[in-house]
Structures are given as C-alpha cells and as structure tokens.
C-alpha atoms as a PDB file:
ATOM      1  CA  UNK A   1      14.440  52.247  71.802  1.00  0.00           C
ATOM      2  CA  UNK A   2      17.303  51.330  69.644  1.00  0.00           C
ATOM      3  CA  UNK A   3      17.399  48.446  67.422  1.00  0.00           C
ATOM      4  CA  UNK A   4      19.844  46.132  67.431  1.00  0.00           C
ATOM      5  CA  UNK A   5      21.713  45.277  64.642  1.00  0.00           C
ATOM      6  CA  UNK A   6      22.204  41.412  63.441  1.00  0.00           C
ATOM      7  CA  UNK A   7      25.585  40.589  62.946  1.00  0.00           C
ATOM      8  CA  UNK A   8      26.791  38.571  59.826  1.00  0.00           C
ATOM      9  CA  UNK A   9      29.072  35.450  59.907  1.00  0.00           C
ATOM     10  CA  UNK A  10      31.986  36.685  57.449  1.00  0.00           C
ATOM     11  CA  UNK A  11      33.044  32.884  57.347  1.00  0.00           C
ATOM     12  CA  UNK A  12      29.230  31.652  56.047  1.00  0.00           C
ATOM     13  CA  UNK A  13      29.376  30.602  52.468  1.00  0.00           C
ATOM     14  CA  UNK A  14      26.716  32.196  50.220  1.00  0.00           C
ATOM     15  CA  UNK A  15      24.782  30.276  47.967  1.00  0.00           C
ATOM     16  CA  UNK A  16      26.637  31.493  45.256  1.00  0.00           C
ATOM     17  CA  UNK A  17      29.741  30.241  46.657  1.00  0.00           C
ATOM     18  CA  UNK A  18      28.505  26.888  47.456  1.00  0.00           C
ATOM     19  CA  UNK A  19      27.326  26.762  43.622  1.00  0.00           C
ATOM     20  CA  UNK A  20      30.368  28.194  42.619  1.00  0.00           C
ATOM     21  CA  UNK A  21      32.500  25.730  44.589  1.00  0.00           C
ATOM     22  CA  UNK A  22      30.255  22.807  43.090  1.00  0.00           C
ATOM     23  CA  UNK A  23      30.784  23.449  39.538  1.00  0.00           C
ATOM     24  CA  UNK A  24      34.532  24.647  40.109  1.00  0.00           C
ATOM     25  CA  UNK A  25      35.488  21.435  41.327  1.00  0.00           C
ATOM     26  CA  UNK A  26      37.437  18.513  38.945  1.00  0.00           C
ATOM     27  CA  UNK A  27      35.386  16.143  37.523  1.00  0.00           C
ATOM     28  CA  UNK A  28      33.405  13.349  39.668  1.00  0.00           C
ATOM     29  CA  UNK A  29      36.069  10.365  40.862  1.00  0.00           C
ATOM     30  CA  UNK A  30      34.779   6.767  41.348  1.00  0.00           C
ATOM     31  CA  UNK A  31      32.995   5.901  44.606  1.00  0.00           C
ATOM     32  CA  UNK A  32      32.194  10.265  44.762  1.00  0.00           C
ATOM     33  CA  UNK A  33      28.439   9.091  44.378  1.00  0.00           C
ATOM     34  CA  UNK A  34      28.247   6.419  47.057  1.00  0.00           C
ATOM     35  CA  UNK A  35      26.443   8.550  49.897  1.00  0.00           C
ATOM     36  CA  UNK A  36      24.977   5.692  51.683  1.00  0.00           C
ATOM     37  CA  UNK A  37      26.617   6.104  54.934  1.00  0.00           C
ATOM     38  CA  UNK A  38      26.165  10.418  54.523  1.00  0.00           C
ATOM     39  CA  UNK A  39      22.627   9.281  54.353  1.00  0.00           C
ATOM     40  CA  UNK A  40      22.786   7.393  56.890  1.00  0.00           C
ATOM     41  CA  UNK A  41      24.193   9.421  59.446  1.00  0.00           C
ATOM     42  CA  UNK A  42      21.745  12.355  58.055  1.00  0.00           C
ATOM     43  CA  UNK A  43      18.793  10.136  59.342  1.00  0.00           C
ATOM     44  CA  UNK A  44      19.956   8.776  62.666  1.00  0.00           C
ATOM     45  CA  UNK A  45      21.115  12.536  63.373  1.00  0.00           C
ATOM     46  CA  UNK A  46      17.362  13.543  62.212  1.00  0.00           C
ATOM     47  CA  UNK A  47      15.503  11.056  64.617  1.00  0.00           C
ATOM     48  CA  UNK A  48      18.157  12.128  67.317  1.00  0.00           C
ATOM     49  CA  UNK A  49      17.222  15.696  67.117  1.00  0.00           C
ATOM     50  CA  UNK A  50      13.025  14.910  66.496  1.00  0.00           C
ATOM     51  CA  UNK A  51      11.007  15.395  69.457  1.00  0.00           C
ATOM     52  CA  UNK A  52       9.086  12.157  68.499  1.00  0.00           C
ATOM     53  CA  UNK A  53      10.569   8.590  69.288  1.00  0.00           C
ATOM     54  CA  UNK A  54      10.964   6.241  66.510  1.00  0.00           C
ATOM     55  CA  UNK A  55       7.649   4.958  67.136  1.00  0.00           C
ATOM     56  CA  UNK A  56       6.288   8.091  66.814  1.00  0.00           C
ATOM     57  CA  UNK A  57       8.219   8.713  63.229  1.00  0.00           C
ATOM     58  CA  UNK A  58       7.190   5.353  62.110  1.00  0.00           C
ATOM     59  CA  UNK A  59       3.260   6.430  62.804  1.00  0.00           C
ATOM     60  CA  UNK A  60       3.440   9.395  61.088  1.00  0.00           C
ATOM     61  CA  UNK A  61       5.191   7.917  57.806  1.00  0.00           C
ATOM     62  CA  UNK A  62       2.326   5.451  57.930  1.00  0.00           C
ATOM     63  CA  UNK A  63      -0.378   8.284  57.620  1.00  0.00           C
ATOM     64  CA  UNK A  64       1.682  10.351  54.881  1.00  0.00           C
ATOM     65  CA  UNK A  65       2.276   7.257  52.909  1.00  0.00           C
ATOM     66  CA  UNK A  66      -0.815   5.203  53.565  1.00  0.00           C
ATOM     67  CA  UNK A  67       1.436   2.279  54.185  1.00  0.00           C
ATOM     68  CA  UNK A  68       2.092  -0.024  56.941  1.00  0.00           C
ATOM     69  CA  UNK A  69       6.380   1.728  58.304  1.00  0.00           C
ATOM     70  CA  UNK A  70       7.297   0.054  61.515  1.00  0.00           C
ATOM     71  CA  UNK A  71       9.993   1.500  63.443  1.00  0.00           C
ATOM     72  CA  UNK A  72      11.868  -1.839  63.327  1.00  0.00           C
ATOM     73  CA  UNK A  73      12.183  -0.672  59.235  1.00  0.00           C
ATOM     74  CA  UNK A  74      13.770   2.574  60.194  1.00  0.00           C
ATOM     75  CA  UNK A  75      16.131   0.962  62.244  1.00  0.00           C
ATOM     76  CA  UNK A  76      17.047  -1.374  59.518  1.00  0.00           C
ATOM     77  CA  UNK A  77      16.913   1.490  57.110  1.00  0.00           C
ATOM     78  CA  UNK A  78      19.686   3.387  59.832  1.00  0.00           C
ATOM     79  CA  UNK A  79      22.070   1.014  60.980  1.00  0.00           C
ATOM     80  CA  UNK A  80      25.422   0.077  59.140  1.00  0.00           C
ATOM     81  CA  UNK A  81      24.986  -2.680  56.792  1.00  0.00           C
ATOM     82  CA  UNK A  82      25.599  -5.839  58.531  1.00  0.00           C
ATOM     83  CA  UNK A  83      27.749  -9.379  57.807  1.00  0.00           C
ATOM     84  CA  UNK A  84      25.942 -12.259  57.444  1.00  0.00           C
ATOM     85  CA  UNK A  85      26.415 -15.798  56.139  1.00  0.00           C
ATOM     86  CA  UNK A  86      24.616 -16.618  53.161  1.00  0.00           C
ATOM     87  CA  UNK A  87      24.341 -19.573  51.094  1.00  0.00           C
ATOM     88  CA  UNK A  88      23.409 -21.017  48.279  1.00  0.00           C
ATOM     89  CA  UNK A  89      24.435 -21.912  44.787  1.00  0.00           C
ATOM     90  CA  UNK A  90      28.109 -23.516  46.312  1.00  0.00           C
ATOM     91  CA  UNK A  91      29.217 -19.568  47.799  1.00  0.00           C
ATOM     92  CA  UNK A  92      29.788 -19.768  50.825  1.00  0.00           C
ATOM     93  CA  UNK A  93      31.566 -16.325  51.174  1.00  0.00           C
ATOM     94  CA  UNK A  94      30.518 -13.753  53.760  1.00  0.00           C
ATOM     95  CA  UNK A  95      28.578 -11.031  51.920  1.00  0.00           C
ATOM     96  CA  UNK A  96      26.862  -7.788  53.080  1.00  0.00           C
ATOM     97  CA  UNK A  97      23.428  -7.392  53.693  1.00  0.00           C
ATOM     98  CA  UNK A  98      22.278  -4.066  52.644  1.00  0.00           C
ATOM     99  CA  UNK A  99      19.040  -2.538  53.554  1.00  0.00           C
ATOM    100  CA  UNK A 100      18.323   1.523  52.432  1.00  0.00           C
ATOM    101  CA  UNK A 101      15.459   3.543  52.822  1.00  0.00           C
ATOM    102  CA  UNK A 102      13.486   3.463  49.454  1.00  0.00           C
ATOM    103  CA  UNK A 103      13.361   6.588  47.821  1.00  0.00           C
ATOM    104  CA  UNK A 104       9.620   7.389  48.108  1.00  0.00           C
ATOM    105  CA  UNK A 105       9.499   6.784  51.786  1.00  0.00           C
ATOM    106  CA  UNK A 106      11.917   9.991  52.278  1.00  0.00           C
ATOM    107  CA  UNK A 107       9.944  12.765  51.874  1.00  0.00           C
ATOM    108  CA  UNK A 108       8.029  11.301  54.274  1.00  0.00           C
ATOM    109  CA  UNK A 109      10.610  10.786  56.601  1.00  0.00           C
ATOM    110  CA  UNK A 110      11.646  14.188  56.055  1.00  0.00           C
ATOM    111  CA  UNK A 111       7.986  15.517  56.871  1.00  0.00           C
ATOM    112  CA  UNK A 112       7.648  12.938  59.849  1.00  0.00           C
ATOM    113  CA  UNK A 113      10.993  14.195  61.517  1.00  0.00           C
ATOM    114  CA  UNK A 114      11.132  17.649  60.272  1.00  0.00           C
ATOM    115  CA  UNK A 115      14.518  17.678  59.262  1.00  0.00           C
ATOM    116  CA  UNK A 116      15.233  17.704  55.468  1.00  0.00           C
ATOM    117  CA  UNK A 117      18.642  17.303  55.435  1.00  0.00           C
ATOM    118  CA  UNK A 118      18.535  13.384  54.028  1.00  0.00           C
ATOM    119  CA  UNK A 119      17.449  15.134  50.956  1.00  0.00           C
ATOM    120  CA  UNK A 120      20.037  17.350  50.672  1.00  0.00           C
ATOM    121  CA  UNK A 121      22.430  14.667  51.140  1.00  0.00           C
ATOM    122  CA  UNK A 122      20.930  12.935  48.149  1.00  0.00           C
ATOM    123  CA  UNK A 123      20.994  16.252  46.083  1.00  0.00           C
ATOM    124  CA  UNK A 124      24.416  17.831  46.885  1.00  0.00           C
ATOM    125  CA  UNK A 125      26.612  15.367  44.931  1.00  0.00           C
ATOM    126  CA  UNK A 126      24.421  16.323  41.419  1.00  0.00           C
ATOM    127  CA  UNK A 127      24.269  19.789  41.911  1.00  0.00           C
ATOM    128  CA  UNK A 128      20.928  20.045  43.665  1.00  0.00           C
ATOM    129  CA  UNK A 129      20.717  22.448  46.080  1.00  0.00           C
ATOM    130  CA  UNK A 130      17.792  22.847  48.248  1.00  0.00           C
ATOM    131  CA  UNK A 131      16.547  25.627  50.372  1.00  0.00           C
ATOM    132  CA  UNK A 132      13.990  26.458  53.113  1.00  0.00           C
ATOM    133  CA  UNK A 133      10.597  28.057  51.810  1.00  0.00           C
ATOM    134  CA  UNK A 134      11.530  31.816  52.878  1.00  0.00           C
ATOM    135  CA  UNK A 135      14.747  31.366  50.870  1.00  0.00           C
ATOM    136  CA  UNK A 136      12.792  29.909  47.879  1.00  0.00           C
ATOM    137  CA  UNK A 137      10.735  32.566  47.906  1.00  0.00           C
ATOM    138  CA  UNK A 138      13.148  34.985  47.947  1.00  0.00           C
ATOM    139  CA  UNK A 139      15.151  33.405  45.494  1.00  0.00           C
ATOM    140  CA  UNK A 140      11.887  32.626  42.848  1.00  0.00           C
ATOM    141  CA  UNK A 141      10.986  37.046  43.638  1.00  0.00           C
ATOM    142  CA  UNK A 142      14.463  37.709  42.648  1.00  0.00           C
ATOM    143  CA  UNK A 143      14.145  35.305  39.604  1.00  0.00           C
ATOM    144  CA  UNK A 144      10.559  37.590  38.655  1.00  0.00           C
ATOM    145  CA  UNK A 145      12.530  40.628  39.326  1.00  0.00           C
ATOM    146  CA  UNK A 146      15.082  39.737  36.774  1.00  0.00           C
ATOM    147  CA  UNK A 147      12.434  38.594  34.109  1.00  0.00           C
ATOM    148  CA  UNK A 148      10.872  42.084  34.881  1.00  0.00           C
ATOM    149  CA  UNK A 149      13.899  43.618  33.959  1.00  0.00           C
ATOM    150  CA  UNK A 150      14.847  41.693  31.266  1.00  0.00           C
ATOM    151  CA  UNK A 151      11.251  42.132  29.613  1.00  0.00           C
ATOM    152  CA  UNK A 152      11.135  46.210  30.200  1.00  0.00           C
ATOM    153  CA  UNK A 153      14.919  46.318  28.581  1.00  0.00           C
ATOM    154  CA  UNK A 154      13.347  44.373  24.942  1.00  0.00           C
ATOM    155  CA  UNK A 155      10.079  46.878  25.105  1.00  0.00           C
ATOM    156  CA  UNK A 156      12.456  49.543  25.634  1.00  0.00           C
ATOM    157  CA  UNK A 157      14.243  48.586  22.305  1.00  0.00           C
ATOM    158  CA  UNK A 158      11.484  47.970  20.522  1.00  0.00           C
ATOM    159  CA  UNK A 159      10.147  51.794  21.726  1.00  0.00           C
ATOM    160  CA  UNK A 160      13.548  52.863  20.472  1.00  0.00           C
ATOM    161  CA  UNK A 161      12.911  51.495  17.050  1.00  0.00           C
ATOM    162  CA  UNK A 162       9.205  52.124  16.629  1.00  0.00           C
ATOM    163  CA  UNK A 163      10.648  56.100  17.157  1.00  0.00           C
ATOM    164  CA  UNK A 164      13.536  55.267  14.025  1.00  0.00           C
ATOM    165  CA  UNK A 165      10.940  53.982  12.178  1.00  0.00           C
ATOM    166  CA  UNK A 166       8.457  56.572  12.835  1.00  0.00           C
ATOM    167  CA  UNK A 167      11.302  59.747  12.695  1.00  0.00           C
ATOM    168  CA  UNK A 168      12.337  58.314   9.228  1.00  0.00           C
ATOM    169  CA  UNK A 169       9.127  58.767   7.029  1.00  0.00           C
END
C-alpha cells in the first residue's frame, strides 16, 4: 500500500514569517491598539461555529469561573456598542454605551466555546503569538534541542582547554 504524501500550501506563512512580518513593520500608529470590534467579531464567529447555544456557553463559563455568566452578558459582551441618551450633570449629548468582556472571563470563554482565537486577537497587536499544544510542544523540544547544543558546544571548549592546559606542563 502506498502512502500518500501531504501536500504543503506554498502560500501559508510560517511562524517565522508572521514574527518576522510583526517586528518588520513601522512603528505602532494611533488607534493600531483599539481591537474592540476584532474582538468582537472573534467571539460572535466563536459562538457561531460552537456546537453549544449561548445558553449552553453561558453554563459552562459559570462552572469554570464559579460565577453567576448569563447568556444575556455574552450578548451584551458581543454586540456593537450601542447609542443611548444619557443625562446628567447639564450633558445632554448622545454618548456610547460600551460594554466588553472582562478580561478574566476569556479564558473561559475560550474553554467554554473551544475556539481560542479571542485571545489571539488580544495578543497579535503586542507581539504575542499563540499556538496549539502540538505546536508548543514542538516548538519548547526544539527550544531543549538548541540548549542541548548550545551546552555540548561550551563542554566541548572547556575539553579543548583542559587538553592545552594539560599538553603544556
């Protein structure tokens, strides 16, 4: 039985073009940091593509966090920021009303959906590049490998002048 090879995408980025291409680019511009709606969009696409209904998501953040989520606060946490009147203090301007997820509910998100692309969308703009456990483990072996390497390269210096030392007396 022959084995079939698996063909490569030429036009996939590595990961060391996608940290090249990071820390190639010009420096940050104003508003380059405002990911809100990115996050957004990362989330509703998350619950779209979860096999549990919001309901279901909301449950299972209340279990990891041992809080009270109710799937009314993911949809608040989802949907655009809305207009709304709001007075007070003589202002009677429209303002927005902005609600986001907080930042320790995520993970849990993350784990209740099983999508973590919301925290890549918080990492990306800093630099922060995130990747699935396989890859991590790959990546942390290769980091060992190169420690290996680096640590049998200084003992085989040191060998090299322990003989010096030794062929000089």
């Amino acid at each position: 039985m022959s084995k079939s090879r698996r063909r490569i995408d030429k036009n996939q980025l590595t990961i060391f073009d996608l940290v090249k291409e990071h820390f190639t680019t010009a420096s940050p511009t104003g508003g380059q940091f405002r990911i809100i709606e990115n996050l957004r969009g990362s989330m509703r696409a998350a619950i779209k593509d979860c096999p549990l209904g919001v309901h279901q998501i909301a449950g299972e953040m209340s279990h990891l966090l041992n809080e009270t989520i109710t799937r009314e606060q993911i949809y608040s946490w989802t949907r655009e920021d809305q207009r709304a009147e709001i007075g007070g203090q003589g202002d009677d301007e429209d303002r927005w009303i902005r609600r986001h997820i907080p930042a320790e509910y995520l993970p849990a998100f993350c784990q209740a959906t099983g999508c973590v692309e919301p925290l890549r969308v918080l990492g990306t703009p800093c630099g922060i590049f995130s990747l699935p456990g396989p890859e991590a483990l790959r990546a942390e072996i290769q980091k060992l490998d190169e420690e290996i390497r680096e640590a049998q390269a200084r003992k085989k210096k040191r060998m090299l002048f322990l003989r010096e030392m030794e062929g000089s007396k």
